[in-house]
N, C-alpha and C. Protein backbone atom coordinates (compact mmCIF):
# COMPACT_ATOMS: atom_id res chain seq x y z
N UNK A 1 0.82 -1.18 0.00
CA UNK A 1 0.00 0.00 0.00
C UNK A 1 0.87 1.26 0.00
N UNK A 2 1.60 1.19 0.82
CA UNK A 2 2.77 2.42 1.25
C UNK A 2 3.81 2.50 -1.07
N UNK A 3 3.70 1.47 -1.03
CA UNK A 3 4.43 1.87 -2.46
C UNK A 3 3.04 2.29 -3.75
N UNK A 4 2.25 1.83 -3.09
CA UNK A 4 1.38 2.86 -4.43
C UNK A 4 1.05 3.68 -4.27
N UNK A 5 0.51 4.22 -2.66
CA UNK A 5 0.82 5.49 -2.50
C UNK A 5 1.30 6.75 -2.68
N UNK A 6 3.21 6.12 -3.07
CA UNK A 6 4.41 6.71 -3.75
C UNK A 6 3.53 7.13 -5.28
N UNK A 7 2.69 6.40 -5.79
CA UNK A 7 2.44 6.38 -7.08
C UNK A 7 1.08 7.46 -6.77
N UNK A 8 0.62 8.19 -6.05
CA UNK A 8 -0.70 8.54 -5.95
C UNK A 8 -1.77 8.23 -5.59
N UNK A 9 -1.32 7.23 -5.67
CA UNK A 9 -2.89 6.28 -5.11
C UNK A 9 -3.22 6.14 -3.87
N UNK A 10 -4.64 6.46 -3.11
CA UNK A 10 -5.19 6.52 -2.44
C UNK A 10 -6.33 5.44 -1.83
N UNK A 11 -6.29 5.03 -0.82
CA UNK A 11 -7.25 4.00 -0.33
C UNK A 11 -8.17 4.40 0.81
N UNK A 12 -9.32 3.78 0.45
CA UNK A 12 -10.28 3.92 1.64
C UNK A 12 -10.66 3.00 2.25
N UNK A 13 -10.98 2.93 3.37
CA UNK A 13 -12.19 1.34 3.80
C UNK A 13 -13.41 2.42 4.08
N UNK A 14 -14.31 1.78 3.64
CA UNK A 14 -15.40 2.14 3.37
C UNK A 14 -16.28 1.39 4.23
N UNK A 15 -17.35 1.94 4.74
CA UNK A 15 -18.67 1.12 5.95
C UNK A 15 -18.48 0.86 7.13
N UNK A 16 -17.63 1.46 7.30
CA UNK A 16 -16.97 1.23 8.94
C UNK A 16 -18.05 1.74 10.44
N UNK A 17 -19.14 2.18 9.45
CA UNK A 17 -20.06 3.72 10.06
C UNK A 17 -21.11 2.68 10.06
N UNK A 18 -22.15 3.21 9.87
CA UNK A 18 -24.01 2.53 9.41
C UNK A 18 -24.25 1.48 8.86
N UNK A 19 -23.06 0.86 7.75
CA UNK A 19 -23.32 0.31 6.57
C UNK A 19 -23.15 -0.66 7.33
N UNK A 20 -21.77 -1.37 8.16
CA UNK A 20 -21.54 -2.59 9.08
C UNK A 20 -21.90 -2.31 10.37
N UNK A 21 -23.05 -1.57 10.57
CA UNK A 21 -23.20 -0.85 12.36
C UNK A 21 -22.29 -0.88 13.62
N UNK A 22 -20.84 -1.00 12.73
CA UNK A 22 -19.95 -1.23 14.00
C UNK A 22 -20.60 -0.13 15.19
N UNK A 23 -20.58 1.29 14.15
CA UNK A 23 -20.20 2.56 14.96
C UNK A 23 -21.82 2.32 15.85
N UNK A 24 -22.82 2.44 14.53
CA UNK A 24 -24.20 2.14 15.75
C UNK A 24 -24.26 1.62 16.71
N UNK A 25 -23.85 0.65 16.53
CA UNK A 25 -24.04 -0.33 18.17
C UNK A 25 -22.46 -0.47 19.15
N UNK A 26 -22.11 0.82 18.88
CA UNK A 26 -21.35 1.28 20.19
C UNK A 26 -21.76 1.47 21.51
N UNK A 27 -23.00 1.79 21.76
CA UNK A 27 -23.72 2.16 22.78
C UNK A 27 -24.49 1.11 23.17
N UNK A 28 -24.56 -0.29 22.34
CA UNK A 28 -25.55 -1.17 22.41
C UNK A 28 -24.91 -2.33 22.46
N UNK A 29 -23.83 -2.27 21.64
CA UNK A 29 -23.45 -3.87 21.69
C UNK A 29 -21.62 -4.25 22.33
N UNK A 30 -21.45 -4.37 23.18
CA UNK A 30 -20.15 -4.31 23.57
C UNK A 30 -19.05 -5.00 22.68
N UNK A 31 -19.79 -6.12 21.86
CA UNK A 31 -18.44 -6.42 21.16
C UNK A 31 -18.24 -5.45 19.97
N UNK A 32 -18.94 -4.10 19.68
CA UNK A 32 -18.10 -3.56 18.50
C UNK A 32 -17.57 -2.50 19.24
N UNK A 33 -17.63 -2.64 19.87
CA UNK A 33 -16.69 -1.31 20.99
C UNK A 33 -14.62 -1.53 20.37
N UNK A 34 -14.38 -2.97 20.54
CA UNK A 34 -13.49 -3.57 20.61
C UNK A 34 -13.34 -3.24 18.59
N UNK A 35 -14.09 -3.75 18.00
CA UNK A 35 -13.97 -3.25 16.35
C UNK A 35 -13.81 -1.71 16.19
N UNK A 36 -13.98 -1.42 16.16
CA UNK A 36 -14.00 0.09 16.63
C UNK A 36 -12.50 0.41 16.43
N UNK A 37 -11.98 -0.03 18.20
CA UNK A 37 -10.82 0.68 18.64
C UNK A 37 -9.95 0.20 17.51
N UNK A 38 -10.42 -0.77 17.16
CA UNK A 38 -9.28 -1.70 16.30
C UNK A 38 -9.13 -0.90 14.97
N UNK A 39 -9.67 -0.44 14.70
CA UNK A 39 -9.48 0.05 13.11
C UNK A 39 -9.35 1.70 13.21
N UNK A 40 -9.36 1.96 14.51
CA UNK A 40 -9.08 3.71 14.70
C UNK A 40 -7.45 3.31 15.17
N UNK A 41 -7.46 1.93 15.62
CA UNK A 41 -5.75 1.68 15.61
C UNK A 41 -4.62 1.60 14.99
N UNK A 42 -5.41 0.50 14.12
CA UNK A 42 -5.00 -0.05 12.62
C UNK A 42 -4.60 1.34 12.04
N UNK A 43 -5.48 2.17 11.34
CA UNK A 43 -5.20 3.40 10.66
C UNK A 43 -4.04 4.32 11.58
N UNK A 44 -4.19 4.18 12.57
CA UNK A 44 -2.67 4.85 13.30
C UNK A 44 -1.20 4.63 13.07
N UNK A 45 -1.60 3.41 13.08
CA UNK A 45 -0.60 2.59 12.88
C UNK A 45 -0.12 2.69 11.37
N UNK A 46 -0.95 2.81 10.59
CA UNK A 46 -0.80 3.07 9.22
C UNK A 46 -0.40 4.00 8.54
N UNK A 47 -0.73 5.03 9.47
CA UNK A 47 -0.34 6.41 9.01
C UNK A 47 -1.47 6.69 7.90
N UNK A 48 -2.42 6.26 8.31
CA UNK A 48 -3.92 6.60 7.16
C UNK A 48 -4.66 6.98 7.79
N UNK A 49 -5.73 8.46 7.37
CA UNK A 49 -6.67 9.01 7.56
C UNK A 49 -7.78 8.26 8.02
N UNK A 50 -8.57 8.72 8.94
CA UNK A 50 -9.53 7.93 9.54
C UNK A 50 -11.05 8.67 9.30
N UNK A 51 -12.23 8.77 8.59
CA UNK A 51 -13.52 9.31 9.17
C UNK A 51 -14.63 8.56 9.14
N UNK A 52 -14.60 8.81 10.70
CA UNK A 52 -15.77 7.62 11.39
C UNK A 52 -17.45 8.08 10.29
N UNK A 53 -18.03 7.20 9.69
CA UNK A 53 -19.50 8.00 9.21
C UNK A 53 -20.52 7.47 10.28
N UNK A 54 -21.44 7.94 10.37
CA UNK A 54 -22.75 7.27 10.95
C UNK A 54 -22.68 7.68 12.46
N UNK A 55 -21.78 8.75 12.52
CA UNK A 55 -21.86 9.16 14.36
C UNK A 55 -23.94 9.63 14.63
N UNK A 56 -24.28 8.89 15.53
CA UNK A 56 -26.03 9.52 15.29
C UNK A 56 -25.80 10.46 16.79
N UNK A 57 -24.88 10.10 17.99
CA UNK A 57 -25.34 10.98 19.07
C UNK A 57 -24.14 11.55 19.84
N UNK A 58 -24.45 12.35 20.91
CA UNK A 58 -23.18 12.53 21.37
C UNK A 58 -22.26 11.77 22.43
N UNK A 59 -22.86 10.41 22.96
CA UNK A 59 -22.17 9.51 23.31
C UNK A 59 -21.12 8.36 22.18
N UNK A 60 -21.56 8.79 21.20
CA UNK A 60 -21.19 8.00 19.72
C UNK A 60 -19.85 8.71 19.57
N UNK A 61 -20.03 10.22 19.70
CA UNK A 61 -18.40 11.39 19.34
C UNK A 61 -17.92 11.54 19.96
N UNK A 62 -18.44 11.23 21.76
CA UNK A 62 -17.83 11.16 22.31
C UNK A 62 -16.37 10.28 22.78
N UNK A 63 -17.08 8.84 22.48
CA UNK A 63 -16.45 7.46 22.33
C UNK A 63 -15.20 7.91 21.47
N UNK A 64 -15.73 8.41 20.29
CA UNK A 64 -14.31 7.96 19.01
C UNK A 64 -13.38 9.20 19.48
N UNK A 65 -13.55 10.33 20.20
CA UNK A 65 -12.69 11.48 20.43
C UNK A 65 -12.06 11.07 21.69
N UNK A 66 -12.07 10.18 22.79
CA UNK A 66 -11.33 9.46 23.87
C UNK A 66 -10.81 8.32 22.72
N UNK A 67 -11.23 8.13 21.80
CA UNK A 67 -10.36 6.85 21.26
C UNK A 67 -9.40 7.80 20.08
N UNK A 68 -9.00 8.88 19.86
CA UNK A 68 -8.51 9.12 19.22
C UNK A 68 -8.60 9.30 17.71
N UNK A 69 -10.06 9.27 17.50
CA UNK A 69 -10.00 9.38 16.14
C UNK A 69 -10.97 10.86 16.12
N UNK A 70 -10.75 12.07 15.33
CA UNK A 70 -11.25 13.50 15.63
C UNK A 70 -11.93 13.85 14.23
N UNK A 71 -11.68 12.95 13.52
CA UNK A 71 -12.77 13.43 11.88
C UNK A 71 -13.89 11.87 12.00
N UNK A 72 -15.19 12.47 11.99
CA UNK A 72 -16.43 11.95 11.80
C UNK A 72 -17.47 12.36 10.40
N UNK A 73 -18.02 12.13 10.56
CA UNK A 73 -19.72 12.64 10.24
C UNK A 73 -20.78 11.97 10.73
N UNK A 74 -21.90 13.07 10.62
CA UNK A 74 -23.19 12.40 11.38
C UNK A 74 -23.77 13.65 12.15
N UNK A 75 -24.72 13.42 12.30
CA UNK A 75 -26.07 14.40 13.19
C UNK A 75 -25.43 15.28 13.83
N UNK A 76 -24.32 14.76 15.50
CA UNK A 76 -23.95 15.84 16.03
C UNK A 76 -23.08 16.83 15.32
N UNK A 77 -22.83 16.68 14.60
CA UNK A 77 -22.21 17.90 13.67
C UNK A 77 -22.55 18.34 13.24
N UNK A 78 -23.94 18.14 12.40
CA UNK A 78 -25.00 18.84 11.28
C UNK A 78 -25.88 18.01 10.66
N UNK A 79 -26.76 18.38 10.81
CA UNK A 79 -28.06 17.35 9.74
C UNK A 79 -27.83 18.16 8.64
N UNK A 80 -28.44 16.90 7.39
CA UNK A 80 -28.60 17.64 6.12
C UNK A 80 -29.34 18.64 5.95
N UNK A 81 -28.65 19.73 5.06
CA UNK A 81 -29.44 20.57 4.72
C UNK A 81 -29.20 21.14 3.22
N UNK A 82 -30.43 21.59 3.08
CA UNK A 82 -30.45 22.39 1.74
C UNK A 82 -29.30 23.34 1.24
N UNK A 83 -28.72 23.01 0.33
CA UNK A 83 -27.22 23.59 -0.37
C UNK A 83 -27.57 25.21 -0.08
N UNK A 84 -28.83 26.18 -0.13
CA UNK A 84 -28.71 27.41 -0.05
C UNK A 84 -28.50 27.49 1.42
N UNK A 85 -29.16 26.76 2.30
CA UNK A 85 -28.91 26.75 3.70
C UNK A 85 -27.38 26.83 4.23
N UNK A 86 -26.71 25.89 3.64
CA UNK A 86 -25.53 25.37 4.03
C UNK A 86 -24.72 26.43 3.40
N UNK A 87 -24.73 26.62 2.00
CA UNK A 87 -23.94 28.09 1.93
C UNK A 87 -24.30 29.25 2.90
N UNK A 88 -24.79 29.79 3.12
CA UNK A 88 -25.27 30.52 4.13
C UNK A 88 -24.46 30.58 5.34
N UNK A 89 -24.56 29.40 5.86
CA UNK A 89 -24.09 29.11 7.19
C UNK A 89 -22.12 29.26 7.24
């Protein structure tokens, strides 16, 4: 990975949020607590960008900001809104 990188190339993991409810059932299910830490680790370790999706509350941002990971998305940051809205703001 680190040598295609060199080449430009960029990688994501993708669903880490809603799509595999790790992040949802932080508050609900104790074994993804442990998935979680693991892949806000993993990416440390990697020296790769991390953003959690699917944060819904503030025990959810809270969790990943004691675990070290500080780029999210999701509700406590902003619900969707209308592009004239959001320029605006």
């Amino acid at each position: 990975m680190h040598e295609l990188r060199a080449y430009g190339i960029c990688f994501s993991l993708d669903e880490v949020g809603t799509g595999h409810s790790f992040m949802r059932d932080v508050g609900t299910n104790p074994e993804s607590v442990p998935v979680v830490e693991a892949i806000i680790l993993l990416t440390g370790k990697l020296k790769l960008d991390i953003v959690v999706e699917g944060v819904e509350d503030e025990a959810q941002r809270s969790f990943l900001i004691h675990g070290g990971c500080f780029s999210m998305q999701g509700f406590p940051l902003g619900r969707p809104l209308p592009i004239a809205e959001f320029e605006r703001l």
